[in-house]
Protein backbone atom coordinates (compact mmCIF):
# COMPACT_ATOMS: atom_id res chain seq x y z
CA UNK A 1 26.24 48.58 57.54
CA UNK A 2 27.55 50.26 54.68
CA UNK A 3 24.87 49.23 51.25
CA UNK A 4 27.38 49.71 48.96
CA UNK A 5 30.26 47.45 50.58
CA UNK A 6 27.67 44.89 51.22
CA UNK A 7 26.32 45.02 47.72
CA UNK A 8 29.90 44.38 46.42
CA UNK A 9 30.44 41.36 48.74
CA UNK A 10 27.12 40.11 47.16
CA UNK A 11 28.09 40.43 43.50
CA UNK A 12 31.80 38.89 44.64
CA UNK A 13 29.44 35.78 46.30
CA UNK A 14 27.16 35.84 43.29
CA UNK A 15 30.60 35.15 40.54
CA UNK A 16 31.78 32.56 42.81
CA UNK A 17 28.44 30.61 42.51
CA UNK A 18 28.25 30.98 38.95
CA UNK A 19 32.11 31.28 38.01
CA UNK A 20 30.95 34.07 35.72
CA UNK A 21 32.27 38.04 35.76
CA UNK A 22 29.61 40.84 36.26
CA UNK A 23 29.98 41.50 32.41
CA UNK A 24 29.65 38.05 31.73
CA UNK A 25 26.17 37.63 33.52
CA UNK A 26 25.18 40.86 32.26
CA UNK A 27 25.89 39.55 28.95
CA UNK A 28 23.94 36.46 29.66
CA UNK A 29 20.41 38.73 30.68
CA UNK A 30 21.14 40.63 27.67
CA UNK A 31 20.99 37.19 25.44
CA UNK A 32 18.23 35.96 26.97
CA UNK A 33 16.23 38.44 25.19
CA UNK A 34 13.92 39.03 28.16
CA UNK A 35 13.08 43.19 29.32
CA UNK A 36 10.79 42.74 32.18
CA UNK A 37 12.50 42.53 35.78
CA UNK A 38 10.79 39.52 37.25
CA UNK A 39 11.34 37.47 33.79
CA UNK A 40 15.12 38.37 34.21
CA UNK A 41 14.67 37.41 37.90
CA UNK A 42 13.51 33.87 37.03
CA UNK A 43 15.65 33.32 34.59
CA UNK A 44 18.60 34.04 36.46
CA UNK A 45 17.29 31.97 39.20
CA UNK A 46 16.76 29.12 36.59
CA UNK A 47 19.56 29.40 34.50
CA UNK A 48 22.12 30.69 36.91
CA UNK A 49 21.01 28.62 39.94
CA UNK A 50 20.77 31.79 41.68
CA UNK A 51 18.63 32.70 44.51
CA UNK A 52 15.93 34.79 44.79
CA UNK A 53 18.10 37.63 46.86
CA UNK A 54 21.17 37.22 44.22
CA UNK A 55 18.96 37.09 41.47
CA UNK A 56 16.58 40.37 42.07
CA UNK A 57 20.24 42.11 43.22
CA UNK A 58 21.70 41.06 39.71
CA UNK A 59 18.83 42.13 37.91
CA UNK A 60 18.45 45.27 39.51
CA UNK A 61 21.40 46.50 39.06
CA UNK A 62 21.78 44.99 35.26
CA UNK A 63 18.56 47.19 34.16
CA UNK A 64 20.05 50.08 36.15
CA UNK A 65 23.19 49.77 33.89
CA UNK A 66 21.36 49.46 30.78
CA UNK A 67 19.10 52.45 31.65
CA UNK A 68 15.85 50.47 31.47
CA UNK A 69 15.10 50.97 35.64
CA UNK A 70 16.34 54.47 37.79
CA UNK A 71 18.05 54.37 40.72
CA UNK A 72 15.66 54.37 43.66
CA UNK A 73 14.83 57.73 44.97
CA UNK A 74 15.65 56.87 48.44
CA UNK A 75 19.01 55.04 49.63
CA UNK A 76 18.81 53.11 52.80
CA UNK A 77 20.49 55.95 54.82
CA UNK A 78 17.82 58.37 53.55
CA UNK A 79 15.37 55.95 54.76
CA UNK A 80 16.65 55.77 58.41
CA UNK A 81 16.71 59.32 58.58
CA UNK A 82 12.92 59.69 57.39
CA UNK A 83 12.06 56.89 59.89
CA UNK A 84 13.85 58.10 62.97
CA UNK A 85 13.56 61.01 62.45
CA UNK A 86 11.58 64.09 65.56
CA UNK A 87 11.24 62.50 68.64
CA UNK A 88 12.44 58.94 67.19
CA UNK A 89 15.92 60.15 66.46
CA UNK A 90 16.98 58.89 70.24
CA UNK A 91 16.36 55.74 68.85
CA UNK A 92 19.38 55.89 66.14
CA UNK A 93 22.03 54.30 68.54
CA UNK A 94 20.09 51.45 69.00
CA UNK A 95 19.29 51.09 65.35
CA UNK A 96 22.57 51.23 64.37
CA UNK A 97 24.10 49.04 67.37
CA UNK A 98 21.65 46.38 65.71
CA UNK A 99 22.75 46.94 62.13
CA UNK A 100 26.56 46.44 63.25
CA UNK A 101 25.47 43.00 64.67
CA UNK A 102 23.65 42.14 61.67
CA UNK A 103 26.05 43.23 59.21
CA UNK A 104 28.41 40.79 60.92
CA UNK A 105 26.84 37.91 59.73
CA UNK A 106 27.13 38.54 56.08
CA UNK A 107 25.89 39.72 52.75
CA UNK A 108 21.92 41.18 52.94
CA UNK A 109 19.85 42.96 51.08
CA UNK A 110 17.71 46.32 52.82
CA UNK A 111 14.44 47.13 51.63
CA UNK A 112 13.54 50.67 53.21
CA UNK A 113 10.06 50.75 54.44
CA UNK A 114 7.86 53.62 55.54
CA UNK A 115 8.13 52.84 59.22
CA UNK A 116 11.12 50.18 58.88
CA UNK A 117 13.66 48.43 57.56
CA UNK A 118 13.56 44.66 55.94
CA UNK A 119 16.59 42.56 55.20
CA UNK A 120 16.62 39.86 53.19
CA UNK A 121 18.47 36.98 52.05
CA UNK A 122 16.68 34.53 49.88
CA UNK A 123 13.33 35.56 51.93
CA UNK A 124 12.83 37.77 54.71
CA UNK A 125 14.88 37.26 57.85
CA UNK A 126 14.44 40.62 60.14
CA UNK A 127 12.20 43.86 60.41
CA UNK A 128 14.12 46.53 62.66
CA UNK A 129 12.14 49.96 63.20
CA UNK A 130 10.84 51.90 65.82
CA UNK A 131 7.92 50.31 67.97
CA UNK A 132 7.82 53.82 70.21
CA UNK A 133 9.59 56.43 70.68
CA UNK A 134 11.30 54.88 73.19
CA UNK A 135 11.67 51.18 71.74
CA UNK A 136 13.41 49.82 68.45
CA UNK A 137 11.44 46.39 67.60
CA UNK A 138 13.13 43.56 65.48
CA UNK A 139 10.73 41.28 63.83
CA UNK A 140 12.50 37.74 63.25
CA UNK A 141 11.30 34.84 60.96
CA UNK A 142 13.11 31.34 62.36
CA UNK A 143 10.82 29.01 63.33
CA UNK A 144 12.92 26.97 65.87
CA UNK A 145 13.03 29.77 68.70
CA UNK A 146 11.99 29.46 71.57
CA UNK A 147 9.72 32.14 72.85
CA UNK A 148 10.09 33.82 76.05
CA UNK A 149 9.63 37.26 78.26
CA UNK A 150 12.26 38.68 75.68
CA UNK A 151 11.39 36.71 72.88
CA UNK A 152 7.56 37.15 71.60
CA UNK A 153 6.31 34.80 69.43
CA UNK A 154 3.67 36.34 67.28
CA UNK A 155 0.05 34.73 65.63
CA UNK A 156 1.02 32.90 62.54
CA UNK A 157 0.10 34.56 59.25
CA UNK A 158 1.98 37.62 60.54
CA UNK A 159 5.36 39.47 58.58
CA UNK A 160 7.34 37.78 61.46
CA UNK A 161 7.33 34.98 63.69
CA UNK A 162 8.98 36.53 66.65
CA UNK A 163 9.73 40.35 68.19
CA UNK A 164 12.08 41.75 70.88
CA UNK A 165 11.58 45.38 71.92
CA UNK A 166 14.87 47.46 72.72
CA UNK A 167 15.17 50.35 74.92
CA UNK A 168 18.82 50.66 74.59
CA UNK A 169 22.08 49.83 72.43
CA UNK A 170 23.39 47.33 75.88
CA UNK A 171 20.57 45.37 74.89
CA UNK A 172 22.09 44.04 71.65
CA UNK A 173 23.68 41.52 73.67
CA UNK A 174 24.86 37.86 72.79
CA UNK A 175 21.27 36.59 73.21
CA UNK A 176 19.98 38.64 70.55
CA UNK A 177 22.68 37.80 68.11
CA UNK A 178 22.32 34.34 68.57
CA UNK A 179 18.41 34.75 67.63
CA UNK A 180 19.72 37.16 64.68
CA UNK A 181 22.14 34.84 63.62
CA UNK A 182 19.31 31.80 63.31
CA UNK A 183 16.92 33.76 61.24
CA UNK A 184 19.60 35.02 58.96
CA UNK A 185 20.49 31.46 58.48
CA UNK A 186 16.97 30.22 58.08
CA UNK A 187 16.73 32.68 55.40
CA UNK A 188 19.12 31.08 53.22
């Protein structure tokens, strides 16, 4: 999944919502008068009808423009290197065979974790990082799947509802997309 193509198809979805240009929102979180991220956040949710996802993206990249937040230090590629990287880096084809099916589904954002990966629409929908060093575990959040030898269901309370283990790329099959597909709907 290339970040910076999906971050464009983001900002494209978030003018349509609001029938507003990039400058024209930016102008708006200027006028509102408000510094602090998470007040710009809510705002934008508020005032924009934006959701969470769209509304941290817009923000983030707002204070970025004005100078008031650096770039992270870490992209999402540099990320998956760190994480698969030694003995994990066998794992990479399967990572990125899930990515490609994930990225098909639409607009996301990544948050790069120490050990993983999680994507995000309005709330979590995935977790996809090495279990082993010979497994890639996704961590799903939908709560009408039904749990099998494949599919485990996890205790509630946890990050995510459901995992699959993967031992290699064949095994991103159409099963797996379909339970992709329902938690990156469920996640708004």
């Amino acid at each position: 999944m290339d970040i910076d193509k999906a971050i464009e198809t983001q900002l494209t979805n978030i003018e349509k919502k609001t029938g507003k240009t990039l400058d024209q929102l930016y102008a708006w979180l200027k006028k509102s008068g408000l510094a602090k991220h998470g007040e710009l956040r809510d705002a934008a949710k508020s005032g924009l009808g934006l959701g969470h996802g769209d509304a941290n993206t817009l923000v983030t990249l707002f204070r970025r423009s004005t100078g008031a937040a650096e770039a992270p230090a870490a992209t999402a590629d540099a990320a998956v290197d760190q994480i698969y990287a030694g003995p994990k880096a066998a794992l990479l084809p399967i990572h990125h065979q899930v990515m490609k099916e994930i990225g098909k589904l639409g607009p996301f954002e990544i948050a790069p974790k120490k050990a993983y990966l999680s994507l995000r629409r309005k709330k979590q929908f995935a977790m996809v990082g090495p279990a082993t060093k010979t497994q890639v575990e996704i961590g799903l959040n939908a709560k009408e799947l039904k749990a099998g030898d494949r599919l485990i269901a996890q205790k509630p309370g946890g990050m995510c509802q459901y995992k699959v283990r993967l031992g290699s790329p064949s095994e991103v099959d159409a099963e797996l997309a379909g339970w992709i597909a329902a938690a990156y709907d469920s996640a708004g």
